[in-house]
Protein backbone atom coordinates (compact mmCIF):
# COMPACT_ATOMS: atom_id res chain seq x y z
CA UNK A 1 -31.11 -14.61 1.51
CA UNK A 2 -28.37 -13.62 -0.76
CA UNK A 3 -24.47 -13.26 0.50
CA UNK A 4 -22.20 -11.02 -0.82
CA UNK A 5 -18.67 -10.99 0.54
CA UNK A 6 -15.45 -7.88 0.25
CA UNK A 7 -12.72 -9.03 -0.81
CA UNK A 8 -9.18 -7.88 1.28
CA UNK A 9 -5.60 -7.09 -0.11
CA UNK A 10 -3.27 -5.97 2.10
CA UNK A 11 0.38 -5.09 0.86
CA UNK A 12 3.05 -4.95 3.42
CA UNK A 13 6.47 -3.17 2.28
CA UNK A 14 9.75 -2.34 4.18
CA UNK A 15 13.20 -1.18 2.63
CA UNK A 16 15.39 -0.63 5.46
CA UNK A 17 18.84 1.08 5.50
CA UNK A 18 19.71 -2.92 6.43
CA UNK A 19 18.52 -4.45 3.50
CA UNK A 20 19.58 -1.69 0.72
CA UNK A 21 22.83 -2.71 2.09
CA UNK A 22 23.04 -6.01 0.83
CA UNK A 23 22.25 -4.84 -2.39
CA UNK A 24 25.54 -3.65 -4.93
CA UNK A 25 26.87 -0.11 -3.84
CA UNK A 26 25.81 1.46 -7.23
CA UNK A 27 22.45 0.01 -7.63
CA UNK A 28 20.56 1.72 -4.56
CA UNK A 29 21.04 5.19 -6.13
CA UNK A 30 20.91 3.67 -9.77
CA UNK A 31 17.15 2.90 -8.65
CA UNK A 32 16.52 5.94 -6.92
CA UNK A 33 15.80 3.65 -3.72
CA UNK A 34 14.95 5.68 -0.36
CA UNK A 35 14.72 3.67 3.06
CA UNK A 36 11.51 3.11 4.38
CA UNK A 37 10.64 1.20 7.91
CA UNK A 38 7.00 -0.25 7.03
CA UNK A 39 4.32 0.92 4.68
CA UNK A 40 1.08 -1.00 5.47
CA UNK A 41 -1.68 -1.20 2.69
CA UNK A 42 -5.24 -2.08 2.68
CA UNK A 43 -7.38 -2.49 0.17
CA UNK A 44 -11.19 -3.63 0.19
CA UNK A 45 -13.17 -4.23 -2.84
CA UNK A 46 -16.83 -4.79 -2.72
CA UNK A 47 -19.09 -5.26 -5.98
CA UNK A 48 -21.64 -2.87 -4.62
CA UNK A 49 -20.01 -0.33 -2.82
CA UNK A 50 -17.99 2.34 -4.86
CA UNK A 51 -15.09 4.47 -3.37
CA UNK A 52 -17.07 7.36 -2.31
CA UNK A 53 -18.90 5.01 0.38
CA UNK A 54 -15.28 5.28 2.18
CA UNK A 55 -13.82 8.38 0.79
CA UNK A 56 -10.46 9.10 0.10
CA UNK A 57 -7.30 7.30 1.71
CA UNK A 58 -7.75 8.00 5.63
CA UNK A 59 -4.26 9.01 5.33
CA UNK A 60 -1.57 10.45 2.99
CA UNK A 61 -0.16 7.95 1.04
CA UNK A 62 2.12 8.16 -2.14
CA UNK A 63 0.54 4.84 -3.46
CA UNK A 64 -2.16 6.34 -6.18
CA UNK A 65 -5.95 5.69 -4.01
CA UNK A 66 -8.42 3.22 -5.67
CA UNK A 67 -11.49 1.54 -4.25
CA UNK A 68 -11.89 1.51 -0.13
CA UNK A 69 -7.87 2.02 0.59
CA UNK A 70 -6.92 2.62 3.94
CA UNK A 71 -3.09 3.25 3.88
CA UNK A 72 -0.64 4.56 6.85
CA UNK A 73 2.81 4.61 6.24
């Protein structure tokens, strides 16, 4: 019997109104940086399935779509 495992990345991002705050009052608009409340990314990889075994992202997502992502924001 041979096992085979998938392999999980998950990326979890927030960039509150709170936290651009702290940062210096210039540098939020010098790096074009828009609030956000959570962006959840997940990401499965599998030798032996490709991407169109899941299809595209299950929802719209500005993040570019690779292999098995299932993104919500």
């Amino acid at each position: 019997m041979s096992s085979s495992h998938i392999t999980i990345y998950s990326i979890v991002l927030e960039d509150t109104a709170k936290y651009i705050g702290y940062a210096p009052k210039d540098e939020p608009e010098a790096q074009d940086r828009h609030y956000f409340d959570l962006l959840v990314r997940v990401e499965t990889f599998h030798p032996l399935l490709t991407s169109k075994a899941f299809g595209q992202n299950l929802f719209p997502s500005s993040l570019p779509p690779s292999n098995g992502v299932f993104c919500c924001s």
